[in-house]
Protein backbone atom coordinates (compact mmCIF):
# COMPACT_ATOMS: atom_id res chain seq x y z
CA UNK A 1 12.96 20.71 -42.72
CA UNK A 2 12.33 18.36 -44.85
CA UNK A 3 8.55 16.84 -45.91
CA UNK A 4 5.86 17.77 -44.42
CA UNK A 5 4.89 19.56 -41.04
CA UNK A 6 1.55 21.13 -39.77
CA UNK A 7 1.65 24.73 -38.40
CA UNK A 8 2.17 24.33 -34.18
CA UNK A 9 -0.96 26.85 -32.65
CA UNK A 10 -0.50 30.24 -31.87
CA UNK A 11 0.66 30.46 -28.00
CA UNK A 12 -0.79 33.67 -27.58
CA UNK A 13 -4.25 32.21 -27.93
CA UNK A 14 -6.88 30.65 -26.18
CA UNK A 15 -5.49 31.81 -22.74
CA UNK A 16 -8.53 31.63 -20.92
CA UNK A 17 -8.48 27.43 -20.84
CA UNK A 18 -6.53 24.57 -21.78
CA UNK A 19 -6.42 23.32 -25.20
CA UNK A 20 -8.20 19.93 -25.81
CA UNK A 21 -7.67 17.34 -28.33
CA UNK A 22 -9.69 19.15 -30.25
CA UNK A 23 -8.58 22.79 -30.28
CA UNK A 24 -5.17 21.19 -31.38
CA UNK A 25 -6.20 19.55 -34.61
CA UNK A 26 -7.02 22.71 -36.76
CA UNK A 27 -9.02 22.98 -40.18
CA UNK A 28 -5.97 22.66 -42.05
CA UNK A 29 -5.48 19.32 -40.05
CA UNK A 30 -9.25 17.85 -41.26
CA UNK A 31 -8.46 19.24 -45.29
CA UNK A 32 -5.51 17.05 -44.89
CA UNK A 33 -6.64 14.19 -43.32
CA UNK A 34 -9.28 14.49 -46.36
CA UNK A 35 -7.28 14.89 -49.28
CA UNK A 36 -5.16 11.77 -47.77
CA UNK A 37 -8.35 9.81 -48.34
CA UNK A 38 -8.31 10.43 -52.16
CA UNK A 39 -4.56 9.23 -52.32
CA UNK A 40 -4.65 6.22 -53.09
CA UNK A 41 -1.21 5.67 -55.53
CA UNK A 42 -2.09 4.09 -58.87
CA UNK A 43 -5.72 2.59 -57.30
CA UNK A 44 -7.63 6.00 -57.52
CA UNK A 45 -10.61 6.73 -54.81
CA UNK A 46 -13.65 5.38 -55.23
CA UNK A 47 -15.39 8.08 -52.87
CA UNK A 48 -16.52 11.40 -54.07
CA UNK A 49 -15.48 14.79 -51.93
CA UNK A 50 -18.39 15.09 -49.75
CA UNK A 51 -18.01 11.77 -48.67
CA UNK A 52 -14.10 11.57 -47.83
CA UNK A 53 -15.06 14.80 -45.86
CA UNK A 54 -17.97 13.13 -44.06
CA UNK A 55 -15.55 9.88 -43.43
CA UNK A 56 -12.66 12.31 -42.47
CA UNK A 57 -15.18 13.95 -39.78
CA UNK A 58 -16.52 10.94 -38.08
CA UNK A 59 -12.47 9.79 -37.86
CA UNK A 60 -12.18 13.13 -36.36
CA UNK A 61 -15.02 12.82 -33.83
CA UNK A 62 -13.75 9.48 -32.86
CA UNK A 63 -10.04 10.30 -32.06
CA UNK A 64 -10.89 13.48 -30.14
CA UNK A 65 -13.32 11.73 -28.32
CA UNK A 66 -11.28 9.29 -26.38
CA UNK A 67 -8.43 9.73 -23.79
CA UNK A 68 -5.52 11.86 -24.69
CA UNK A 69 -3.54 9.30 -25.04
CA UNK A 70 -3.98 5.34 -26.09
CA UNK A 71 -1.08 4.61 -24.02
CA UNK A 72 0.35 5.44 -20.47
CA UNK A 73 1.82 9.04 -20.48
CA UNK A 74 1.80 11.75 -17.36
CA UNK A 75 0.33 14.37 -19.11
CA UNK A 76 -3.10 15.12 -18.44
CA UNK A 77 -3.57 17.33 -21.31
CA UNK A 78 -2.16 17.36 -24.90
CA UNK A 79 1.04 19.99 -25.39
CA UNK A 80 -0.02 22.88 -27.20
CA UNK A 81 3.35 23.45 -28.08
CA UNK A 82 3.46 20.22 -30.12
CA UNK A 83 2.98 19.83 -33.99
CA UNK A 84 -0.16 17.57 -33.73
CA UNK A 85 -2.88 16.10 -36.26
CA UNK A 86 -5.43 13.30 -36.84
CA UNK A 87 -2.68 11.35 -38.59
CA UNK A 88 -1.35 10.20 -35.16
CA UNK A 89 -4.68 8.93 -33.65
CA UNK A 90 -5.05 5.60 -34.16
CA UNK A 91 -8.97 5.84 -34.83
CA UNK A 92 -8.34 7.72 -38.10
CA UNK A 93 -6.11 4.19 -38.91
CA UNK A 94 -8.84 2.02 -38.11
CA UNK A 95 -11.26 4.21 -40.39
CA UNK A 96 -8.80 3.90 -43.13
CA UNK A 97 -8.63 0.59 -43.64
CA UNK A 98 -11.57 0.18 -42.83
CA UNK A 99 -12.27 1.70 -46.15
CA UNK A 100 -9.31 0.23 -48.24
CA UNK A 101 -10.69 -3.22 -46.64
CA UNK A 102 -13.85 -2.74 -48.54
CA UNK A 103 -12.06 -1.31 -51.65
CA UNK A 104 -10.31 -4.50 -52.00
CA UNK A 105 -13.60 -6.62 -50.73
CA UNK A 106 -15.45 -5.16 -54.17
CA UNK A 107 -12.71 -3.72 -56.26
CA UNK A 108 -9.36 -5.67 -55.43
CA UNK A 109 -7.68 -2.55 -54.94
CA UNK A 110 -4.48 -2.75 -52.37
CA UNK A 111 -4.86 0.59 -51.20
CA UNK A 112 -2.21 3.64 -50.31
CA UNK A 113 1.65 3.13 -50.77
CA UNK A 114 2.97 5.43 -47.98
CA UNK A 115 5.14 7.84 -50.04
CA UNK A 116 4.70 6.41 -53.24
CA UNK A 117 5.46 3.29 -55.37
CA UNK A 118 8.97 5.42 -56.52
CA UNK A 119 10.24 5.45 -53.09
CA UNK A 120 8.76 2.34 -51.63
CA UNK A 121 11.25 0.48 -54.93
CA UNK A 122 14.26 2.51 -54.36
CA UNK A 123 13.90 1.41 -50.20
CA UNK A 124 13.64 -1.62 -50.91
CA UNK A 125 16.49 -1.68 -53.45
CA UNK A 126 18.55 0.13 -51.21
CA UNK A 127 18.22 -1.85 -48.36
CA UNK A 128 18.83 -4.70 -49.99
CA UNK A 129 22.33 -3.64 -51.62
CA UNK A 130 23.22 -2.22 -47.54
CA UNK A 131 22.75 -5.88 -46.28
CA UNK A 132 24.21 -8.16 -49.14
CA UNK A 133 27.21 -5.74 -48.84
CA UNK A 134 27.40 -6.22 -44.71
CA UNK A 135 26.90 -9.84 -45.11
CA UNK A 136 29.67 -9.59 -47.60
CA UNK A 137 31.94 -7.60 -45.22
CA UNK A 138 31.57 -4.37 -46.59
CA UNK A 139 30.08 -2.06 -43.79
CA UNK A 140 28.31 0.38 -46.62
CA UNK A 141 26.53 -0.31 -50.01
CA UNK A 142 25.17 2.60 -51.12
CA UNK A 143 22.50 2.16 -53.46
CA UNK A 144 22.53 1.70 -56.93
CA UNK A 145 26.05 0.48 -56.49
CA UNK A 146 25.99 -3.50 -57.90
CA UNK A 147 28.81 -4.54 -56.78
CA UNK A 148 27.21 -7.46 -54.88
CA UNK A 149 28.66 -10.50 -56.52
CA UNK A 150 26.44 -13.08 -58.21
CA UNK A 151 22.59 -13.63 -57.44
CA UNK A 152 22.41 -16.94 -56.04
CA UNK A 153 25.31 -15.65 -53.73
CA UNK A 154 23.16 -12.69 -52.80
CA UNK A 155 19.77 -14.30 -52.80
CA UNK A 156 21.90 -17.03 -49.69
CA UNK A 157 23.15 -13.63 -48.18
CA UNK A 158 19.79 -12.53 -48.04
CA UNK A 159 17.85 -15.90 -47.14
CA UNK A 160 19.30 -15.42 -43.57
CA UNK A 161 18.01 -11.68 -42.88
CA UNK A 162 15.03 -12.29 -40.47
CA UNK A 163 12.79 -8.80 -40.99
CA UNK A 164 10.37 -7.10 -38.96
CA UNK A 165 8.32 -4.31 -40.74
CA UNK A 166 6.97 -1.73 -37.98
CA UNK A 167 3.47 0.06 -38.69
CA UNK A 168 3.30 -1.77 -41.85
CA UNK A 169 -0.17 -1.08 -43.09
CA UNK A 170 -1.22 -2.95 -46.13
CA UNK A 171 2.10 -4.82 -46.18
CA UNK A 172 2.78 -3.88 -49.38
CA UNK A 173 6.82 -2.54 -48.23
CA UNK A 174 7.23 -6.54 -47.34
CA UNK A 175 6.09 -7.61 -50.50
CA UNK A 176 8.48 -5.53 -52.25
CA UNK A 177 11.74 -6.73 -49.70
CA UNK A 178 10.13 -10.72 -50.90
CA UNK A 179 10.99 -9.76 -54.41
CA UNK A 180 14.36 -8.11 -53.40
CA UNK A 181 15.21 -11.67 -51.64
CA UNK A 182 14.25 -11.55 -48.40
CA UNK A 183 12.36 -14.32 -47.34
CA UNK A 184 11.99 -13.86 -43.21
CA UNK A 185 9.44 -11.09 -43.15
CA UNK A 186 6.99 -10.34 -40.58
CA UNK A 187 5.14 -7.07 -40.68
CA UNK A 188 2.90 -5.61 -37.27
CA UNK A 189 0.62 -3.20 -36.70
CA UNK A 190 -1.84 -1.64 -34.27
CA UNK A 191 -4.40 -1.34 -36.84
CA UNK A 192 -6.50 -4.84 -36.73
CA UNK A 193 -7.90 -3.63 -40.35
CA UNK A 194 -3.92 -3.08 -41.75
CA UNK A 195 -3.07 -6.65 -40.48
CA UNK A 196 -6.39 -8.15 -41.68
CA UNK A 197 -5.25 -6.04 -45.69
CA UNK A 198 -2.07 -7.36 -45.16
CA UNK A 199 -2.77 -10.77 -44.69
CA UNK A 200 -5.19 -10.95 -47.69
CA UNK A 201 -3.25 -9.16 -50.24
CA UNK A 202 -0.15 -11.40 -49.37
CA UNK A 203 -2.64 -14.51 -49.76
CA UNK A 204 -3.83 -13.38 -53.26
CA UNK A 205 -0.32 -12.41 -54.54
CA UNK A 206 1.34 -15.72 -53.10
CA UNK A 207 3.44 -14.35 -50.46
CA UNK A 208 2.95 -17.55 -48.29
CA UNK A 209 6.43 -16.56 -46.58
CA UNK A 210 5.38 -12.96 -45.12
CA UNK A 211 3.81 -13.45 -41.39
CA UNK A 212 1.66 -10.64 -39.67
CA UNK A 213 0.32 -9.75 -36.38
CA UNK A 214 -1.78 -6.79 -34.64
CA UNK A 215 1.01 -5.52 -32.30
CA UNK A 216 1.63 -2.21 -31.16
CA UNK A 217 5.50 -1.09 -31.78
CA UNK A 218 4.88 1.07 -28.06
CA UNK A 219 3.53 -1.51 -26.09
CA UNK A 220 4.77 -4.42 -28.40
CA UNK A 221 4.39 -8.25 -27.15
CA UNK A 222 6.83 -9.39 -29.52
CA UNK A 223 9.78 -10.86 -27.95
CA UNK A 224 12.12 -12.23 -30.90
CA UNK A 225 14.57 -9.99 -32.40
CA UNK A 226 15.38 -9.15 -35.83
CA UNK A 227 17.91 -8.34 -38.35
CA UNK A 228 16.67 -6.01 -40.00
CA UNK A 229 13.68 -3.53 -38.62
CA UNK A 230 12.51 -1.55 -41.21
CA UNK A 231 10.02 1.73 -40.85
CA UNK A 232 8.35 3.70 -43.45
CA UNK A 233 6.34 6.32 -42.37
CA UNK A 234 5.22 4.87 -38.77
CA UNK A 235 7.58 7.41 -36.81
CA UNK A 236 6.35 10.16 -38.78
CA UNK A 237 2.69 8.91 -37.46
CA UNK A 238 3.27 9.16 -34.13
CA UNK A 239 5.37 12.47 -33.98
CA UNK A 240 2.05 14.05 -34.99
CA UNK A 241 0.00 12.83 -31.83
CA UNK A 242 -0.55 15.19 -29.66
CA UNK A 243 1.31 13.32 -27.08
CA UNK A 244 4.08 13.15 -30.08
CA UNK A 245 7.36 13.98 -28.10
CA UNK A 246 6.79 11.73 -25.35
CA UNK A 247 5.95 8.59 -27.86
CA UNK A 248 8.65 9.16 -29.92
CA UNK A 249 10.71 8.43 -26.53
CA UNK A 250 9.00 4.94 -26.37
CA UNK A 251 9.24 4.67 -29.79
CA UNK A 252 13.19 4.50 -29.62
CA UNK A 253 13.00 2.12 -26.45
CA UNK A 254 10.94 -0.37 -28.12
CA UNK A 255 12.48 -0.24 -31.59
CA UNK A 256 16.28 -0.73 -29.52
CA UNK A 257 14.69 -3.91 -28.00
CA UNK A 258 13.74 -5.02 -31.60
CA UNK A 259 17.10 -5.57 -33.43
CA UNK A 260 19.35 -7.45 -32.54
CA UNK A 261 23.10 -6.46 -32.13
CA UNK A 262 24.83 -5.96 -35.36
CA UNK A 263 21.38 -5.83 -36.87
CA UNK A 264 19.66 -2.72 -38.64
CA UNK A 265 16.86 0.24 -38.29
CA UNK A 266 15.73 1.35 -41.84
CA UNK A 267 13.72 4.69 -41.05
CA UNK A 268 12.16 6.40 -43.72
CA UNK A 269 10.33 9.66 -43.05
CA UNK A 270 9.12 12.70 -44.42
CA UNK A 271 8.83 14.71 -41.57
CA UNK A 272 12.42 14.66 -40.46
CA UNK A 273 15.72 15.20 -42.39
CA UNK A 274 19.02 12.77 -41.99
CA UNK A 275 20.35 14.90 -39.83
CA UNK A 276 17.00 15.61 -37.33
CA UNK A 277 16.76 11.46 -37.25
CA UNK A 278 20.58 11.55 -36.71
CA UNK A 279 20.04 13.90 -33.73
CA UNK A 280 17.10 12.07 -32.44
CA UNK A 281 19.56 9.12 -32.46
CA UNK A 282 21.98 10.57 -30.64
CA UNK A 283 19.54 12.15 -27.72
CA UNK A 284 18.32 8.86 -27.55
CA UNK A 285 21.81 7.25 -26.77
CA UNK A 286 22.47 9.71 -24.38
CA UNK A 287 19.59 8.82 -22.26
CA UNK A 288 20.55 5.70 -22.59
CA UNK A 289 24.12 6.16 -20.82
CA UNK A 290 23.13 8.11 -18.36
CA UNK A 291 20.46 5.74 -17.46
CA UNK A 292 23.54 3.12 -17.22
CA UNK A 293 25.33 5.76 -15.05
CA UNK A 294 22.33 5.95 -12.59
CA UNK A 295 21.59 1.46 -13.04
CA UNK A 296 17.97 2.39 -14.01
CA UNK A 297 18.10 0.63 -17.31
CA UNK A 298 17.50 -2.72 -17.72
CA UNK A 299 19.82 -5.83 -19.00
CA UNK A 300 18.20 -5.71 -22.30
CA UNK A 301 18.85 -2.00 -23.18
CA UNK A 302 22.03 -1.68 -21.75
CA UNK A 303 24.02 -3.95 -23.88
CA UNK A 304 27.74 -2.77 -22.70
CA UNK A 305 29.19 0.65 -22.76
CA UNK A 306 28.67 1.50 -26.62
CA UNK A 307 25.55 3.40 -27.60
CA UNK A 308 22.96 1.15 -28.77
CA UNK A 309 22.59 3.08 -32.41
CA UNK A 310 25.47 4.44 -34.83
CA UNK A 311 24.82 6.37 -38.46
CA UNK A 312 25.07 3.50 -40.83
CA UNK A 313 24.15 4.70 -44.39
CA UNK A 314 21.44 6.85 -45.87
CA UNK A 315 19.79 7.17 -49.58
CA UNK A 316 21.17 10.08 -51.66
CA UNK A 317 17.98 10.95 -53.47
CA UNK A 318 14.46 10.55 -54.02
CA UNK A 319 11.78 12.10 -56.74
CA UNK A 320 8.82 13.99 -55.55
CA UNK A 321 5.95 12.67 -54.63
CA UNK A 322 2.37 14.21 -53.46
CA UNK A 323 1.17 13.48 -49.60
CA UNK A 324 -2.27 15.12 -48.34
CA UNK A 325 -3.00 17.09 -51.14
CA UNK A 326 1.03 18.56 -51.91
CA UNK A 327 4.17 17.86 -53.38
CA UNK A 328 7.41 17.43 -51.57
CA UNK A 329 11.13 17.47 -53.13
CA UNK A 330 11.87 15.13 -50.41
CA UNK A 331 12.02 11.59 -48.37
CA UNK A 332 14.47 10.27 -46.20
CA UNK A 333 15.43 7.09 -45.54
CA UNK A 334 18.73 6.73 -42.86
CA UNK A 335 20.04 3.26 -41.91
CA UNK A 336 21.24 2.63 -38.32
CA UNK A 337 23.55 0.15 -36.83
CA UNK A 338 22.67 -1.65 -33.49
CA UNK A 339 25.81 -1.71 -31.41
């Protein structure tokens, strides 16, 4: 397995009641959540160790603290089967930027890039190379190939790529996909503090063409459809809720409803390999048929008899990079197309 994955509890252990929110986030869990406070790519931390601790508590407190789950799900209590941490509450989000909003405020800093600068480049190189060549004709483009005639040809190729950036956080991915030639960019995310970082690192860096807005990719109100939806890391986030299973479901149901046929998914993760995401995929269009077989699935998911997702492409190769305090050998990043 590749990246990163949190020990699931012992089964054999606290028999005598159910687990709570809290018995499923272990010490391991809060070290993480700490060190991930003190990763802040080229920017540094400005907070010393007791501190990140202290701030890594009360995010803590506050996730465990509210309902299971933020959204509508039939369990009553968390699975204590399931690979969980305070990564995939949405509390320890808003105490993040929180932060990185006041690192900025006094110090201008732009905060955490989600797996690195390194692989946050070579996605959006990558991606770039996969559409010019599909505009072009050419169903794959893997990357590093240039082989995608001259730039004002690819920069018109490009112009026409509307983009939606799921969990996007500080916004910095979009930035990066501006400079690559997109120029129809929006970027959402649940976090009101990520949206609000977003918006005013885009302002001070002159990306007047990047829109954002506070939206929730499992209980979205976005109705236009994109191109291209791209997803760094926001997957990964909510496979590690302790409702994690059952929101990945939605996750794959809203994200189908998001790109538009012929259009493309972009997931990059480091908590599942090519093949996991390829499986995940393929459960996914399964439900999807039979839910066609039984006419339970509505207009805008059923889109004919073809699946709604196919393997498109996928980048050969990433360096390592640290995340909570230690080093993976890898990232992926798998392109899908949307039948």
């Amino acid at each position: 397995m590749a990246g990163f994955r949190l020990p699931p509890e012992d089964p054999d252990a606290s028999q005598a009641r159910a687990p709570t929110a809290t018995d499923l986030i272990s010490d391991d869990d809060r070290s993480v959540a700490a060190d991930s406070w003190s990763i802040k790519s080229d920017y540094g931390s400005t907070l010393d160790d007791d501190q990140r601790q202290a701030d890594a508590s009360e995010a803590l407190s506050a996730a465990t603290n509210r309902a299971t789950s933020d959204y509508s799900s039939d369990k009553e209590e968390p699975d204590a089967e399931a690979v969980t941490s305070m990564l995939g509450f949405q509390s320890y989000w808003d105490a993040t930027y929180a932060e990185e909003l006041v690192n900025f405020r006094v110090h201008g800093h732009a905060g955490e890039v989600w797996f690195g600068v390194e692989v946050m480049e070579t996605v959006a190189s990558w991606t770039k190379n996969l559409c010019i060549g599909i505009s072009q004709g050419h169903l794959v483009n893997h990357a590093g190939d240039d082989k995608s005639g001259p730039v004002e040809q690819s920069e018109k190729d490009l112009s026409s790529w509307s983009v939606l950036d799921v969990g996007t956080g500080n916004g910095l991915l979009l930035q990066e996909l501006a400079k690559q030639g997109f120029s129809d960019l929006t970027g959402t995310d649940y976090s009101e503090g990520a949206i609000e970082l977003a918006q005013n690192l885009a302002d001070r860096d002159r990306f007047t063409n990047i829109k954002f807005l506070v939206d929730d990719v499992l209980e979205t109100k976005l109705e236009s459809k994109y191109q291209l939806v791209m997803d760094k890391g926001t997957l990964d986030a909510i496979g590690l809720h302790p409702d994690g299973p059952i929101k990945r479901i939605m996750y794959w149901h809203s994200v189908s409803r998001f790109v538009v046929p012929g259009g493309i998914l972009v997931i990059t993760s480091c908590n599942s390999t090519k093949d996991e995401l390829m499986q995940e995929v393929d459960n996914f269009n399964r439900r999807v048929s039979a839910s066609q077989d039984t006419g339970t699935l509505g207009d805008q998911e059923a889109g004919g008899s073809l699946p709604p997702f196919r393997y498109l492409d996928h980048v050969r190769s990433y360096p390592a990079f640290m995340f909570g305090g230690s080093v993976g050998s890898r990232v992926t990043t798998v392109a899908f197309l949307r039948n």
